[in-house]
Protein backbone atom coordinates (compact mmCIF):
# COMPACT_ATOMS: atom_id res chain seq x y z
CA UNK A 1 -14.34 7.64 -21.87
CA UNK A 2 -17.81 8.43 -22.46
CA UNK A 3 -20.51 8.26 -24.98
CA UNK A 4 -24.08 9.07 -25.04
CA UNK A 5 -27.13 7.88 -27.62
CA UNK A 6 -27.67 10.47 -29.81
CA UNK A 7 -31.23 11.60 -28.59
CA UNK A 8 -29.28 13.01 -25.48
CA UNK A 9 -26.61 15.03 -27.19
CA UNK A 10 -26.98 18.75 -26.57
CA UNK A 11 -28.49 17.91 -23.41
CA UNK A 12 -25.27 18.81 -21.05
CA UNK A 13 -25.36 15.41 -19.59
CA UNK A 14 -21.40 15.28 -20.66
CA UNK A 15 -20.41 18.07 -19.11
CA UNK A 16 -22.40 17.54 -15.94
CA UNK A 17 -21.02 14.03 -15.37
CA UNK A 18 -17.70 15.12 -16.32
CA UNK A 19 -17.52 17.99 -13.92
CA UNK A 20 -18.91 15.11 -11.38
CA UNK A 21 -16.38 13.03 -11.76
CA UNK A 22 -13.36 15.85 -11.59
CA UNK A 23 -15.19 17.37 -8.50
CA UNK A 24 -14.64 13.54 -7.62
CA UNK A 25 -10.78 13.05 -8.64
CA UNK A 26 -10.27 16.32 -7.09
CA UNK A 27 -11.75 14.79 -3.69
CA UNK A 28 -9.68 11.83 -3.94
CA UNK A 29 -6.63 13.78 -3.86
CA UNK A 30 -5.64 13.45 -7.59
CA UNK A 31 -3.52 16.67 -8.07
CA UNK A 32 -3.58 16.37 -12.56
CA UNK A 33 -6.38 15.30 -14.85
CA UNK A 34 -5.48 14.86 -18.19
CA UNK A 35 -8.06 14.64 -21.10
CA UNK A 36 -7.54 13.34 -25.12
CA UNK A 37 -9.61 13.60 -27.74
CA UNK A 38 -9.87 13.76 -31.83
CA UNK A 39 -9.39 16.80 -32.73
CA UNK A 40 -12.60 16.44 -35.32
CA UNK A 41 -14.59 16.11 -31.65
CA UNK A 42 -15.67 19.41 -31.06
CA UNK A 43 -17.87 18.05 -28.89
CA UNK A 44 -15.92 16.60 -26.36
CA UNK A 45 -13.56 19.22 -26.98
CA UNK A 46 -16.04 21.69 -26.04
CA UNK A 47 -17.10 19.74 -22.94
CA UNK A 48 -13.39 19.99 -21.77
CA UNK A 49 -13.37 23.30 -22.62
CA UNK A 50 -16.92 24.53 -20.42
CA UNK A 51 -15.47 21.76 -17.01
CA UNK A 52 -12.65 24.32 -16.74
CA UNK A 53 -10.02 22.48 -18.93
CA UNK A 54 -7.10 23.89 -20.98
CA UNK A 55 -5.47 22.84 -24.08
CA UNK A 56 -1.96 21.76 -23.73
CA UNK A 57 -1.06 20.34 -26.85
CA UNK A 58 -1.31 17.87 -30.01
CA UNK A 59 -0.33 14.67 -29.78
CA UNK A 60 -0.15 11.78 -31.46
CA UNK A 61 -1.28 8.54 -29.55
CA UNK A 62 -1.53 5.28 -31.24
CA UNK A 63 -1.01 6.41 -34.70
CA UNK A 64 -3.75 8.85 -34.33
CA UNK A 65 -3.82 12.61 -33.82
CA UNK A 66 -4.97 14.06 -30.33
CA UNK A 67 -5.79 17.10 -28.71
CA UNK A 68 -4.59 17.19 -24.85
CA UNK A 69 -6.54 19.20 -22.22
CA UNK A 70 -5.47 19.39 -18.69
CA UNK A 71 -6.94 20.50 -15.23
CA UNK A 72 -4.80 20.76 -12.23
CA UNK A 73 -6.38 20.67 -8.62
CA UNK A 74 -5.61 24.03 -6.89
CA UNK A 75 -5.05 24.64 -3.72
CA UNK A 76 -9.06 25.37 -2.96
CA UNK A 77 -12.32 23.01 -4.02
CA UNK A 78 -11.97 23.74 -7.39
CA UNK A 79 -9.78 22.98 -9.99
CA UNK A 80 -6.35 25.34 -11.40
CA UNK A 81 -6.54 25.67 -14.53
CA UNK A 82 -2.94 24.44 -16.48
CA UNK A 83 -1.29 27.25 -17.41
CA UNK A 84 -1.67 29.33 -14.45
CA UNK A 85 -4.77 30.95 -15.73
């Protein structure tokens, strides 16, 4: 979970740290990061989207409705995308 004050949105601080920190979960061996948000967000949506992450599905989590993005680790320093793109 993240969140930024609003004079740094549109900055791509949440993409950079995101990528960071999958770059870091990738490092630590983690073979599936999975990602939630509303699906009103289209800005975290859109970060998941630009770090290399695929939609998987709706949900619904805690009486709310979710979107689900995934990244896989591949077999080189960057991530598979889920769904064998």
């Amino acid at each position: 979970m993240y969140a930024y004050r609003q004079a740094f949105w549109g900055q791509g601080y949440a993409a950079e740290s995101t990528a960071a920190l999958l770059r870091h979960t990738w490092g630590l061996g983690v073979p599936l990061v999975i990602a939630c948000a509303d699906p009103e967000n289209t800005a975290s949506i859109a970060v998941m989207q630009r770090i290399g992450m695929k939609f998987a599905r709706r949900a619904r989590m805690y009486d709310r409705d979710m979107v689900v993005y995934l990244a896989e680790r591949g077999p080189g320093p960057g991530p598979r995308l889920a769904g064998g793109d």
